[in-house]
Protein backbone atom coordinates (compact mmCIF):
# COMPACT_ATOMS: atom_id res chain seq x y z
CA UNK A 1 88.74 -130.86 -138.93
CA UNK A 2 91.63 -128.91 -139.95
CA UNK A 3 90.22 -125.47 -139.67
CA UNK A 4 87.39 -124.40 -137.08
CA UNK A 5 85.15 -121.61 -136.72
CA UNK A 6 87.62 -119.13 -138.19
CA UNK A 7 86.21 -115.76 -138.77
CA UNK A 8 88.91 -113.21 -140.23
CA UNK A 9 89.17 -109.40 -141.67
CA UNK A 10 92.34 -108.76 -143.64
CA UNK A 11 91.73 -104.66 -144.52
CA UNK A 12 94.03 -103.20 -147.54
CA UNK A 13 97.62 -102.56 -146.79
CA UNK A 14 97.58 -104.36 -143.38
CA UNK A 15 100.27 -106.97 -142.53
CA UNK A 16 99.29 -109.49 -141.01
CA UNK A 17 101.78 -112.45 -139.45
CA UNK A 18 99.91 -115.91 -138.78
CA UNK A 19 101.94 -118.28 -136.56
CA UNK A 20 101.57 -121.36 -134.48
CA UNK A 21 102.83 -125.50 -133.58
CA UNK A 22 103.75 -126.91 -136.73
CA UNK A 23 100.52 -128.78 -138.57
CA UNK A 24 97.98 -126.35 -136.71
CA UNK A 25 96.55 -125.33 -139.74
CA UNK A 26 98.16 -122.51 -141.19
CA UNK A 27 98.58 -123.54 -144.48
CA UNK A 28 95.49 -125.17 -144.85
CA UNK A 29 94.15 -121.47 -143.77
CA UNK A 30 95.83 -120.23 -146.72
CA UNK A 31 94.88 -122.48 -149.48
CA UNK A 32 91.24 -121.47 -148.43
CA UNK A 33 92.11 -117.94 -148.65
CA UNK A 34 93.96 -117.98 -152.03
CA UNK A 35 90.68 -119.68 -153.33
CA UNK A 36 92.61 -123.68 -153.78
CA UNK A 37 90.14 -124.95 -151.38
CA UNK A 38 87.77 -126.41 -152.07
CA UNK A 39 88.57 -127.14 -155.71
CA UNK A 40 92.04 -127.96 -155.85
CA UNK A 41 92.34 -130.04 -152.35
CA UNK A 42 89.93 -132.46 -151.51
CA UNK A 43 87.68 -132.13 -148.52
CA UNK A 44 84.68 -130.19 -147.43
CA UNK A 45 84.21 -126.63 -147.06
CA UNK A 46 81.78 -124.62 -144.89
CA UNK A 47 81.20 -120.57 -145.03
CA UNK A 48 82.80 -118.24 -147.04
CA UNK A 49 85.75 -116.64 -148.47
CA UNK A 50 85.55 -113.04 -150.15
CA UNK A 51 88.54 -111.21 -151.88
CA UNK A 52 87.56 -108.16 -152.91
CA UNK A 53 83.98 -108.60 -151.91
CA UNK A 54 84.47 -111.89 -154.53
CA UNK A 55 83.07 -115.11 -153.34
CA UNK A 56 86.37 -117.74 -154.20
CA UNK A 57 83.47 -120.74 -154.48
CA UNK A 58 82.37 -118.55 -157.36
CA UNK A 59 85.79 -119.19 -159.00
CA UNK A 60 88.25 -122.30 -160.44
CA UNK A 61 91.43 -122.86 -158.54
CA UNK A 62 93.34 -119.65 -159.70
CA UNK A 63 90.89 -117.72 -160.89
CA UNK A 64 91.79 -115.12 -158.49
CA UNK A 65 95.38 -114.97 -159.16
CA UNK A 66 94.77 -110.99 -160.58
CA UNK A 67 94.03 -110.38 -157.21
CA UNK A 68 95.46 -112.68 -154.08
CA UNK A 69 98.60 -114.90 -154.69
CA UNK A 70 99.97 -117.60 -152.56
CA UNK A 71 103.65 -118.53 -152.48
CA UNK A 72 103.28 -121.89 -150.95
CA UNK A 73 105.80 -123.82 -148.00
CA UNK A 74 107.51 -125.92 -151.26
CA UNK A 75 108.58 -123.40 -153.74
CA UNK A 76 108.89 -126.07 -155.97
CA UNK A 77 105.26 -127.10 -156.23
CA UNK A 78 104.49 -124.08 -157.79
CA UNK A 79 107.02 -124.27 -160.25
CA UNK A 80 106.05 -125.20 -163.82
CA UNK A 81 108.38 -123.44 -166.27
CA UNK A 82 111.98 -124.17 -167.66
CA UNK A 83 113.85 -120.77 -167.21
CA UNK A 84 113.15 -118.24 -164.69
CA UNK A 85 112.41 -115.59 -167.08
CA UNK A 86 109.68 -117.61 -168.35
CA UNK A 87 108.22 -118.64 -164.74
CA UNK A 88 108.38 -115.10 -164.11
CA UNK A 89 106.64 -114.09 -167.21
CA UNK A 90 103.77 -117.01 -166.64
CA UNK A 91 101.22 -115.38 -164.74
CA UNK A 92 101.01 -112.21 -166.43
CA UNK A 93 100.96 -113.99 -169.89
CA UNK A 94 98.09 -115.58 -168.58
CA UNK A 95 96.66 -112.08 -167.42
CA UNK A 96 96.76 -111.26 -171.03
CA UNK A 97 99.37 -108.17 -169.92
CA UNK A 98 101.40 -106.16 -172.52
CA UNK A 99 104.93 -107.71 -173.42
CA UNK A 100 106.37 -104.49 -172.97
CA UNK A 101 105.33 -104.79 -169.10
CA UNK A 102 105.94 -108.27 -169.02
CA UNK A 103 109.59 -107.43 -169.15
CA UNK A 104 109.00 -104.69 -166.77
CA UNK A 105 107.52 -106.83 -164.36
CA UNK A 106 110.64 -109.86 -165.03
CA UNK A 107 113.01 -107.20 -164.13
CA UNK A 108 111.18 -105.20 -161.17
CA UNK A 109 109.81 -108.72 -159.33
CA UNK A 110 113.78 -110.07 -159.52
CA UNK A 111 115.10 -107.03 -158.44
CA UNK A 112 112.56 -106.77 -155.44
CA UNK A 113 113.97 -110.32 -154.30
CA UNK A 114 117.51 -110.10 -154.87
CA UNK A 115 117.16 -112.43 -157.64
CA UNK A 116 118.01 -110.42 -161.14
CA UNK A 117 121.09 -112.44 -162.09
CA UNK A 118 119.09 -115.61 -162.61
CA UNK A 119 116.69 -113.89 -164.82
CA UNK A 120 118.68 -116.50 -167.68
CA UNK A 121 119.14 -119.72 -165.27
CA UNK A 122 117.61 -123.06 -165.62
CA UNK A 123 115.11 -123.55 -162.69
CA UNK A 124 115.70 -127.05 -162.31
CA UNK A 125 119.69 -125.79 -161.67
CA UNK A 126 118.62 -123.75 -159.15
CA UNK A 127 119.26 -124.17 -154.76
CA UNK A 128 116.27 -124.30 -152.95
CA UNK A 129 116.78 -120.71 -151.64
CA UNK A 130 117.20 -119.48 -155.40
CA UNK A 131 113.58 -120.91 -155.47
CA UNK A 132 112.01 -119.77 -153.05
CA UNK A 133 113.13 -115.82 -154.36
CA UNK A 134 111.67 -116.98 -157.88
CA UNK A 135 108.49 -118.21 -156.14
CA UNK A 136 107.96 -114.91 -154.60
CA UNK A 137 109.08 -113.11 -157.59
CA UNK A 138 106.68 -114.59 -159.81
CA UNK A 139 103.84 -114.20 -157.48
CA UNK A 140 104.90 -110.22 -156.75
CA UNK A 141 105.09 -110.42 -161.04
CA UNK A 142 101.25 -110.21 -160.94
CA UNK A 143 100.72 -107.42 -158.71
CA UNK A 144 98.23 -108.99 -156.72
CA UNK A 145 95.76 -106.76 -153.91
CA UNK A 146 96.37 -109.45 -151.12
CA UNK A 147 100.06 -111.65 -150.82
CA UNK A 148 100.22 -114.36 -148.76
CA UNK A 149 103.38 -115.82 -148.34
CA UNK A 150 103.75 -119.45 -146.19
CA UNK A 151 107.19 -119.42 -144.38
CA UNK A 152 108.54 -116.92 -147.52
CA UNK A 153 112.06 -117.26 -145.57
CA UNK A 154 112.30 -120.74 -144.47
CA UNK A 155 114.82 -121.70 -147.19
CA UNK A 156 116.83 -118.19 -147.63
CA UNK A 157 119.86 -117.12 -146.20
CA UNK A 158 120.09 -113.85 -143.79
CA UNK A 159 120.91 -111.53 -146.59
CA UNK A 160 118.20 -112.85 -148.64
CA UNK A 161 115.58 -112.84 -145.60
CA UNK A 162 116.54 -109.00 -145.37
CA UNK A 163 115.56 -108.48 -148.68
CA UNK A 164 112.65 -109.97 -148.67
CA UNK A 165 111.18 -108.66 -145.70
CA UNK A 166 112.20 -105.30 -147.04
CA UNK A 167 110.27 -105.59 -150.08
CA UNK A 168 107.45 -107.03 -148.26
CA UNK A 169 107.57 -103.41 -146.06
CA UNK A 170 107.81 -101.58 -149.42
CA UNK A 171 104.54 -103.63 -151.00
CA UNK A 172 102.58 -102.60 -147.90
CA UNK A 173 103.09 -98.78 -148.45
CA UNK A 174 101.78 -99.37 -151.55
CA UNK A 175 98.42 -100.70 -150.24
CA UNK A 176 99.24 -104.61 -150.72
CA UNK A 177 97.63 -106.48 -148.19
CA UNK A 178 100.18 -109.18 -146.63
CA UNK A 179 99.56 -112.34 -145.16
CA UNK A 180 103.23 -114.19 -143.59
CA UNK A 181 102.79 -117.35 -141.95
CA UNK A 182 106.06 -118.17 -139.72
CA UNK A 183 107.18 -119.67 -137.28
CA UNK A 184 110.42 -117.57 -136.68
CA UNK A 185 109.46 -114.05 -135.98
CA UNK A 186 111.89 -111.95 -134.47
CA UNK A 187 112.61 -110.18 -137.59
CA UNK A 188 108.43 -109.47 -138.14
CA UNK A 189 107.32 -108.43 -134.84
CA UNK A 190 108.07 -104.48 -136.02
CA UNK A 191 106.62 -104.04 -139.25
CA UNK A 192 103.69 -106.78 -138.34
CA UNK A 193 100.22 -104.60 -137.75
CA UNK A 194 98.50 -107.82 -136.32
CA UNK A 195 99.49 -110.77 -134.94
CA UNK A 196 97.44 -114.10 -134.94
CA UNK A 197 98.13 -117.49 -133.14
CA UNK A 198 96.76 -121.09 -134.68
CA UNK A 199 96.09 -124.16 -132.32
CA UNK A 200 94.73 -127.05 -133.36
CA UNK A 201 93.04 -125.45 -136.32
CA UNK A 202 91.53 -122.39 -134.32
CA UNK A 203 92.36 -118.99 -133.86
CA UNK A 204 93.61 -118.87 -130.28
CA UNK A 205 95.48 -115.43 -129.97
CA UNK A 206 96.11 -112.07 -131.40
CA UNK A 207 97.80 -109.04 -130.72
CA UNK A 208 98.06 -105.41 -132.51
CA UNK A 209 101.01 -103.94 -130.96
CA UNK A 210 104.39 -104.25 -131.43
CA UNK A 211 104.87 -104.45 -127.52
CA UNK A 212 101.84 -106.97 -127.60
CA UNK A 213 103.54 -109.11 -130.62
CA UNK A 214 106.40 -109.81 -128.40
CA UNK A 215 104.96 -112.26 -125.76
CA UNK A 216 104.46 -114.93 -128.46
CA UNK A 217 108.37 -114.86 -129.22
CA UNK A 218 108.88 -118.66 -128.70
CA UNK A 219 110.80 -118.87 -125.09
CA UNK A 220 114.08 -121.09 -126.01
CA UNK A 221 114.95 -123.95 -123.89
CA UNK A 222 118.15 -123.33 -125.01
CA UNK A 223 118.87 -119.71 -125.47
CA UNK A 224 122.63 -118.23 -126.75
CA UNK A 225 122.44 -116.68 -122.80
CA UNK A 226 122.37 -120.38 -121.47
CA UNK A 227 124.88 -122.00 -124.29
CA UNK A 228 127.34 -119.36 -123.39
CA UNK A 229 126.79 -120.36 -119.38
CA UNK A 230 127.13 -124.05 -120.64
CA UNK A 231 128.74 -124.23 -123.54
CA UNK A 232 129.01 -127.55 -125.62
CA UNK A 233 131.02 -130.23 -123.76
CA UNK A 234 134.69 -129.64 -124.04
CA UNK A 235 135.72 -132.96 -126.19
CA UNK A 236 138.44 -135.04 -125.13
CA UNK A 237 141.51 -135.86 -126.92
CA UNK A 238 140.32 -136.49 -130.67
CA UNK A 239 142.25 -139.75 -132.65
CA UNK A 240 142.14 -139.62 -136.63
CA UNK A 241 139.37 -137.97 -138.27
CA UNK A 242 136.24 -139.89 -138.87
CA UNK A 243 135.51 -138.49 -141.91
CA UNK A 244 138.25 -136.21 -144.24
CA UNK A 245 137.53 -134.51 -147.48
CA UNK A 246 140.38 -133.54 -149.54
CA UNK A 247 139.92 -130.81 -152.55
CA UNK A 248 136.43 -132.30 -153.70
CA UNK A 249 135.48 -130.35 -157.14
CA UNK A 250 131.61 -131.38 -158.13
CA UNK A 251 129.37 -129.90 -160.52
CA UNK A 252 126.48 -130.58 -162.91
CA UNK A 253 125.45 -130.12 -166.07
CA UNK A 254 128.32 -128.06 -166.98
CA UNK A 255 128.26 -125.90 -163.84
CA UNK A 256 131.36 -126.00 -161.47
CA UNK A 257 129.65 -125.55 -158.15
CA UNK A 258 132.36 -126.74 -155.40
CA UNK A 259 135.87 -125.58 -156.04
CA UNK A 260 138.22 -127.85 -153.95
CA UNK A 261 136.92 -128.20 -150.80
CA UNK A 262 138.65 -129.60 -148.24
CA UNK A 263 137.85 -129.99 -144.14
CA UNK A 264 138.06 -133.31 -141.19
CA UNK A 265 135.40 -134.19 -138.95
CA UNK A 266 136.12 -136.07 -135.98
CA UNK A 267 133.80 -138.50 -133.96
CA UNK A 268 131.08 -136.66 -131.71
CA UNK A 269 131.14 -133.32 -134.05
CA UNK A 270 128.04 -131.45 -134.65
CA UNK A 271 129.08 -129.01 -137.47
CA UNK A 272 126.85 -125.67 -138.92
CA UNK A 273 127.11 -125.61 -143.15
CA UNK A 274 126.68 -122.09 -143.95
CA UNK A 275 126.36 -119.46 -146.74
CA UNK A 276 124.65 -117.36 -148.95
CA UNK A 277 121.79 -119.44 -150.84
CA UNK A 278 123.56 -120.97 -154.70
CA UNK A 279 127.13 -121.29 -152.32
CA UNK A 280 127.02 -124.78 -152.66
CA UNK A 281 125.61 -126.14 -149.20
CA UNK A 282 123.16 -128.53 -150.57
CA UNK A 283 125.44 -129.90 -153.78
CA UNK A 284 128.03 -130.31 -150.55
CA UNK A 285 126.13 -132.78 -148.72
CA UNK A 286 124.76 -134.39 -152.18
CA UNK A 287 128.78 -134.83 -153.21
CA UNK A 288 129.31 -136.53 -149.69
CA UNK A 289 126.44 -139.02 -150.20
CA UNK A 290 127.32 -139.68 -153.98
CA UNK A 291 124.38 -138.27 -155.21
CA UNK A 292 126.64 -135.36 -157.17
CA UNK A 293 129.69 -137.62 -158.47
CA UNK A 294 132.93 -135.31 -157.66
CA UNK A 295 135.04 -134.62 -160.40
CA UNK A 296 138.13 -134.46 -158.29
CA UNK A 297 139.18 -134.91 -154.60
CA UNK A 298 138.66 -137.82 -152.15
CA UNK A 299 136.54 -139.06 -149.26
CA UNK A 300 137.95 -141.15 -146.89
CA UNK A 301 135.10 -142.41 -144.02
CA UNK A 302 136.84 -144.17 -141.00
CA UNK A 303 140.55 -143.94 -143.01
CA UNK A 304 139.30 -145.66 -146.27
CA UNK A 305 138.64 -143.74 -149.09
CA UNK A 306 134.53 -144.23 -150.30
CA UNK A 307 135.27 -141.85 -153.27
CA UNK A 308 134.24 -145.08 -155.30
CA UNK A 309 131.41 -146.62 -154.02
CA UNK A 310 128.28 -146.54 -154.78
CA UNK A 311 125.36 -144.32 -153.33
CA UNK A 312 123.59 -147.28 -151.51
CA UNK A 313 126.78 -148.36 -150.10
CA UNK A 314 127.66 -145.06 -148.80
CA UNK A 315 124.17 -144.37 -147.64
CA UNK A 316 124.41 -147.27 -144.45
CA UNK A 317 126.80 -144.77 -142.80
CA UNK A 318 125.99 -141.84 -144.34
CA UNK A 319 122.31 -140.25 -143.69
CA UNK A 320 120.47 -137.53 -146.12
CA UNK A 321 118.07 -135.72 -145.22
CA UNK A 322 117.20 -133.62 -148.33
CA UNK A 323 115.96 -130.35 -148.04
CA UNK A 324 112.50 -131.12 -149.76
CA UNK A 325 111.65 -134.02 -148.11
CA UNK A 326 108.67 -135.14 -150.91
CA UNK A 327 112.23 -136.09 -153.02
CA UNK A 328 112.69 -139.07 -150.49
CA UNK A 329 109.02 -140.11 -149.30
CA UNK A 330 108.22 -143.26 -151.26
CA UNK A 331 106.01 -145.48 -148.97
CA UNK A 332 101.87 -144.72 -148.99
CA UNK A 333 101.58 -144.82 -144.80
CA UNK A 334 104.04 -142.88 -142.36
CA UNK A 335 104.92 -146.07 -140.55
CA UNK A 336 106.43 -147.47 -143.29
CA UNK A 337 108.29 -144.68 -144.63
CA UNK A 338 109.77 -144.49 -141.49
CA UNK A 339 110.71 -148.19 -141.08
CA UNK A 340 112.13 -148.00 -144.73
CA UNK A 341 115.62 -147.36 -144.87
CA UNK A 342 116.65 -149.18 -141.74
CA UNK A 343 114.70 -152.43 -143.18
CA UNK A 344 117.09 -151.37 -145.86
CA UNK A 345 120.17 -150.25 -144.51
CA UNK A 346 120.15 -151.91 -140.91
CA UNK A 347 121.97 -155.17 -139.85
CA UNK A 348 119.54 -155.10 -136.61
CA UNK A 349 116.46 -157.19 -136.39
CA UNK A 350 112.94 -155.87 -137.69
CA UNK A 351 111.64 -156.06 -134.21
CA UNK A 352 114.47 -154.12 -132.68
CA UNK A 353 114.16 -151.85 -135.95
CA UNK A 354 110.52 -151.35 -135.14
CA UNK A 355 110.92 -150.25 -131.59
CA UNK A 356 113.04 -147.85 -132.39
CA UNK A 357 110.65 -146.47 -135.26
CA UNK A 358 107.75 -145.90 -132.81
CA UNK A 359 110.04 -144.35 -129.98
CA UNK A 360 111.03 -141.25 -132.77
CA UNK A 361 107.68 -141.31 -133.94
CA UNK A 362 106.20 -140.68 -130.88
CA UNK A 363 108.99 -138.25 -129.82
CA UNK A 364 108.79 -136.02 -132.65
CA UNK A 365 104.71 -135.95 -132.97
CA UNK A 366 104.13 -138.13 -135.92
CA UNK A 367 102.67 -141.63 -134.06
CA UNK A 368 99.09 -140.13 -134.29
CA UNK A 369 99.52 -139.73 -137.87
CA UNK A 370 100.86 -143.82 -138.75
CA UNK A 371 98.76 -145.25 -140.52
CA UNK A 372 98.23 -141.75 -142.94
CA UNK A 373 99.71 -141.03 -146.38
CA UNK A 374 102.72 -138.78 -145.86
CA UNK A 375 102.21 -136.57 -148.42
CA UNK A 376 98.87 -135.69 -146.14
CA UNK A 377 101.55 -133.85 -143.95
CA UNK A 378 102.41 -130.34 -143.17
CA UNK A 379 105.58 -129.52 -144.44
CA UNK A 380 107.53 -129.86 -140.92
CA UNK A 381 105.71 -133.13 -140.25
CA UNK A 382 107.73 -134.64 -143.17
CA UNK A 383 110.78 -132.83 -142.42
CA UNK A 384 110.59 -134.57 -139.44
CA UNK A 385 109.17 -137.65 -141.06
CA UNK A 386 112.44 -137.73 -143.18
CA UNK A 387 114.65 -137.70 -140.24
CA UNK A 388 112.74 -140.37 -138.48
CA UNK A 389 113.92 -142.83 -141.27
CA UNK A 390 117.43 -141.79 -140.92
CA UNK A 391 117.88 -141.99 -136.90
CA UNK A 392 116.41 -145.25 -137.41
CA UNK A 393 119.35 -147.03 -138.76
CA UNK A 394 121.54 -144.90 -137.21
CA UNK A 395 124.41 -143.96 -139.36
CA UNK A 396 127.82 -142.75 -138.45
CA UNK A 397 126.87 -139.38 -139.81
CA UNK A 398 123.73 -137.39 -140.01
CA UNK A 399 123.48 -134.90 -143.46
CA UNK A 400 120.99 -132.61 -142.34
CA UNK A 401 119.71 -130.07 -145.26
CA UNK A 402 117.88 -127.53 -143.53
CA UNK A 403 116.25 -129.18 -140.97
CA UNK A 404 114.40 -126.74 -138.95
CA UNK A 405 112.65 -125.21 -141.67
CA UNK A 406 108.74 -126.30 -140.49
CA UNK A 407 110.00 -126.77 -136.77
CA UNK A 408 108.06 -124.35 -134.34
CA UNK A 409 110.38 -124.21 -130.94
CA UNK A 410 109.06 -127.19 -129.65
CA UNK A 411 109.89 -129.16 -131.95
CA UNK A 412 113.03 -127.83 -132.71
CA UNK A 413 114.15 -128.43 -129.35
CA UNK A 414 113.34 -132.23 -129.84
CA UNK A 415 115.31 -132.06 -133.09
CA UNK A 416 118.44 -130.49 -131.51
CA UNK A 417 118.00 -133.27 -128.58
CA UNK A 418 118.32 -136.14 -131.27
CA UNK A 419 121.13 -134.65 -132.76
CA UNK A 420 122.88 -134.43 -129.25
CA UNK A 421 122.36 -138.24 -128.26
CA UNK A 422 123.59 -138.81 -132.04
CA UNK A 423 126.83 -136.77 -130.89
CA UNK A 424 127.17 -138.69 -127.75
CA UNK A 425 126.85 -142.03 -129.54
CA UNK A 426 129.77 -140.43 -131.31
CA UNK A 427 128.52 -139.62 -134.66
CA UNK A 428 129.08 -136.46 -137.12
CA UNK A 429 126.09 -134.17 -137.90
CA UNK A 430 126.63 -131.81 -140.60
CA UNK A 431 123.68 -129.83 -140.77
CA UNK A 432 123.09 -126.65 -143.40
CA UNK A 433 121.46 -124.04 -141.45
CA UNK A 434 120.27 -120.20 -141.89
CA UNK A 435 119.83 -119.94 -138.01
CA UNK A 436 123.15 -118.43 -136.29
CA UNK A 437 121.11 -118.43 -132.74
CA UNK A 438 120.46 -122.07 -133.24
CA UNK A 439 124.40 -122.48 -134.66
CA UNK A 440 125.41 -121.00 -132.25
CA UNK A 441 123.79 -123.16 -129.06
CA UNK A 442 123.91 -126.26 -130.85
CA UNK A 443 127.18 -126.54 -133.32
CA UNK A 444 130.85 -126.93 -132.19
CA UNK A 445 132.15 -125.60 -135.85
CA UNK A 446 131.44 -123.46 -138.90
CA UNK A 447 132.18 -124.11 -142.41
CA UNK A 448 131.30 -121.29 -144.50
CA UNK A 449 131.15 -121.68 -148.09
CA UNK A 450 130.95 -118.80 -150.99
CA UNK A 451 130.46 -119.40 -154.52
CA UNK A 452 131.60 -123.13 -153.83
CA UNK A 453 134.77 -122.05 -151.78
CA UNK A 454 135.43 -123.16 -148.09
CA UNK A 455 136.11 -119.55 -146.89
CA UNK A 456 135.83 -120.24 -143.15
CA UNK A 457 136.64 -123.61 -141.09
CA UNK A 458 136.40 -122.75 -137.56
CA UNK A 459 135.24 -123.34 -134.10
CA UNK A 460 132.13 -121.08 -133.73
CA UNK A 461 133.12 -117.83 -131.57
CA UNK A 462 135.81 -118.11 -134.13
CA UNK A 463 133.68 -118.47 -137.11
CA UNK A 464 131.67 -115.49 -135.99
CA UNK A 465 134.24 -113.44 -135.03
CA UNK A 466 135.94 -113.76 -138.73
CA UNK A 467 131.77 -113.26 -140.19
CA UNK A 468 131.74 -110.17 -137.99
CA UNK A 469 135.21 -108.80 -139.26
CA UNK A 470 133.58 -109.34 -142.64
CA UNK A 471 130.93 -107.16 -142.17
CA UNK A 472 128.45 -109.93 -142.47
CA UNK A 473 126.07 -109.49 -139.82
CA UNK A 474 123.06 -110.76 -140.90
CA UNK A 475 125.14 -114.08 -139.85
CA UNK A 476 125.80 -113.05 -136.23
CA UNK A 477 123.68 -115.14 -133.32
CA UNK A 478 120.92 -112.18 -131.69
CA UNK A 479 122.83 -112.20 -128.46
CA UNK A 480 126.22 -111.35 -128.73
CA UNK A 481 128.01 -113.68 -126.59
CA UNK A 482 130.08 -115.20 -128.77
CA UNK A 483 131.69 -111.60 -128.82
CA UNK A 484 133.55 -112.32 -126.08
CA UNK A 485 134.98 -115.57 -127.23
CA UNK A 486 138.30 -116.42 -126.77
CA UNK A 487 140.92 -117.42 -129.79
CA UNK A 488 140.43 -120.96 -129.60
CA UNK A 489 136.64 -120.32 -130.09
CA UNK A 490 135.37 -121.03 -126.76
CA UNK A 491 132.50 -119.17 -124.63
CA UNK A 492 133.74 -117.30 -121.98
């Protein structure tokens, strides 16, 4: 059973913040509040949900989209439109509102997200993060009595996640009931009113004070405290770089997205990719892979220069994990999808291949679920599914596109831990992140990128001691130890 004996009062303008382990339920919780189960999902139902004193068995998938909307985990799923004016525009058309507030409602749901110059933008052109703001704007477009938003910030950067959150405070003064499941809540334990923990499909906790909301703060195995104590190994003497990319320009469809980037990467570097969401992070790691074909530059992998090979070829030393991990989940069982790529890409033997597969299934939670269809998953689950495919084979570098979005702290920490044994086997990890605590404990250097433009390349007190100087402090790690960093960008 996904959900159990779950009995829950949401009163008007309350905020409430669900969290809980990855897979516990949450979502599935919010489907059946926004009125998608049963009729949308398959499975079976017992007792009641009421909106508004409105039984949702009473009404089709949607039907109450006046008066509760859902912006789901995958922005994208939820998606069905060409430009963003018109995906904006969808659900009140459909509400059979006025054109004259239509446009009211384009301009005021964009603005509330920090979104209102892509009001003209193609959606498919858009990052992930530009998605998820049109996701929520086109939801907040309908003006609905109760919001639930699943993980509203996983894909945003800082700024963004300010906004957002903002708005979200804003909507609750004006009587909008708020449901926000997360798993990172440092930034909602003071405007949250209640506080409710999942397990294992129940309702296990709750607490309706801010003091109270505190004690489910995740506890870090690795806090920014300990990493400045013990900070990343000191590496020896580097050789040549493992990987160099000189001036790469790459676009699409017209659009000029990376303007001449250029950085090294040596052997046993775990490096943060960072910037404001439409910067270019993602069309970075897509360029590096072959995906995106550059229209200038040169990459050179272990002094040869792979600017001309194919995607496949790259891809046995090179390992993607996208940041919607349905775009590379192609086998019906988990098992296989995880053997996949290294029956692929891997000179080992299948049974050496398949002992490895079970170990990082069973490390990372998923051996349970191997003989199920992947897209049964929670969003994490295939996050970490995805990754399980790629450690597999192990290639000489990880491309990691937002990997913790989905991860509660457990499972974090096991994340982190494989890319640490992939930096002591001496790989490269280049991993996009929004998380400057988990930058900062984890990543030996920063590459910052702004409107396609490497704008910082440095060792991370560094890095954060330039962000700082810039006045960008959303970027800063919670505990300020990397203020006291030294030039080279070392903890002290």
């Amino acid at each position: 059973m996904a959900l159990q004996d779950i009995d829950l009062q949401i009163y008007p303008g309350e905020f409430v913040t669900i969290t809980g382990p990855s897979g516990c339920g949450k979502s599935t919780l919010a489907l059946c509040l926004a009125g998608f189960i049963p009729y949308a999902y398959p499975g079976r139902m017992e007792g009641t949900v009421r909106i508004q004193g409105k039984n949702t068995r009473d009404y089709p998938a949607g039907g109450l989209s006046g008066i509760v909307g859902l912006v789901q985990q995958d922005p994208e799923a939820q998606l069905c439109t060409l430009t963003v004016r018109d995906e904006i525009a969808f659900g009140p058309e459909n509400l059979c509102v006025p054109a004259e507030e239509i446009k009211e409602r384009i301009n005021n749901a964009l603005r509330a997200v920090g979104a209102l110059e892509l009001v003209d933008r193609q959606v498919h052109t858009l990052s992930g993060g530009e998605k998820q703001r049109v996701a929520i704007a086109s939801v907040l477009a309908m003006n609905p009595a109760l919001l639930i938003l699943d993980e509203p910030t996983a894909n945003l950067d800082p700024f963004c996640t300010a906004e957002v959150l903002e708005t979200l405070v804003h909507l609750r003064k004006q009587n909008i009931s708020i449901i926000v499941i997360e798993h990172r809540l440092e930034r909602l334990v003071s405007i949250t009113d209640r506080l409710l923990l999942m397990q294992k499909g129940r309702i296990a906790g709750e607490s309706t004070s801010v003091e109270s909301h505190r004690k489910y703060l995740p506890v870090k195995t690795k806090t920014i405290w300990q990493a400045a104590k013990t900070p990343n190994p000191v590496k020896k003497e580097q050789g040549p770089p493992l990987l160099s990319v000189n001036n790469l320009k790459a676009g699409y469809e017209g659009r000029d997205i990376l303007a001449g980037l250029s950085f090294t990467a040596c052997a046993g570097e775990t490096i943060a990719i960072m910037g404001n969401n439409g910067s270019g992070k993602t069309t970075l790691l897509l360029a590096l892979l072959g995906i995106v074909k550059a229209q200038e530059g040169s990459i050179e992998f272990q002094g040869r220069d792979i600017s001309g090979l194919k995607v496949a070829r790259r891809a046995r030393d090179m390992g993607l994990a996208f940041q919607n991990p349905n775009h590379q989940i192609f086998e019906n069982t988990v098992l296989k999808e995880a053997r996949l790529a290294a029956l692929n890409l891997s000179p080992e033997a299948e049974p050496e291949i398949d002992s490895r597969v079970e170990q990082y299934l069973q490390q990372f939670d998923l051996w349970p679920y191997k003989g199920n269809n992947p897209f049964t998953l929670s969003l994490g689950e295939k996050k970490r599914l995805t990754l399980v495919s790629i450690l597999a084979y192990r290639p000489g570098i990880l491309l990691l596109d937002e990997p913790l979005v989905g991860q509660d702290s457990d499972r974090l920490d096991l994340l982190m831990a494989a890319v640490q044994e992939h930096r002591e086997r001496g790989g490269i990890t280049l991993m996009v992140c929004h998380e400057p605590d988990v930058v900062a404990a984890n990543c030996d250097r920063v590459l910052f990128l702004d409107k396609g433009k490497l704008v910082i390349d440095k060792p991370v007190g560094e890095a954060f001691q330039l962000l700082a100087q810039m006045g960008m402090e959303e970027y800063l790690p919670s505990n300020r130890a990397f203020a006291c960093a030294g030039k080279e960008g070392k903890l002290i």
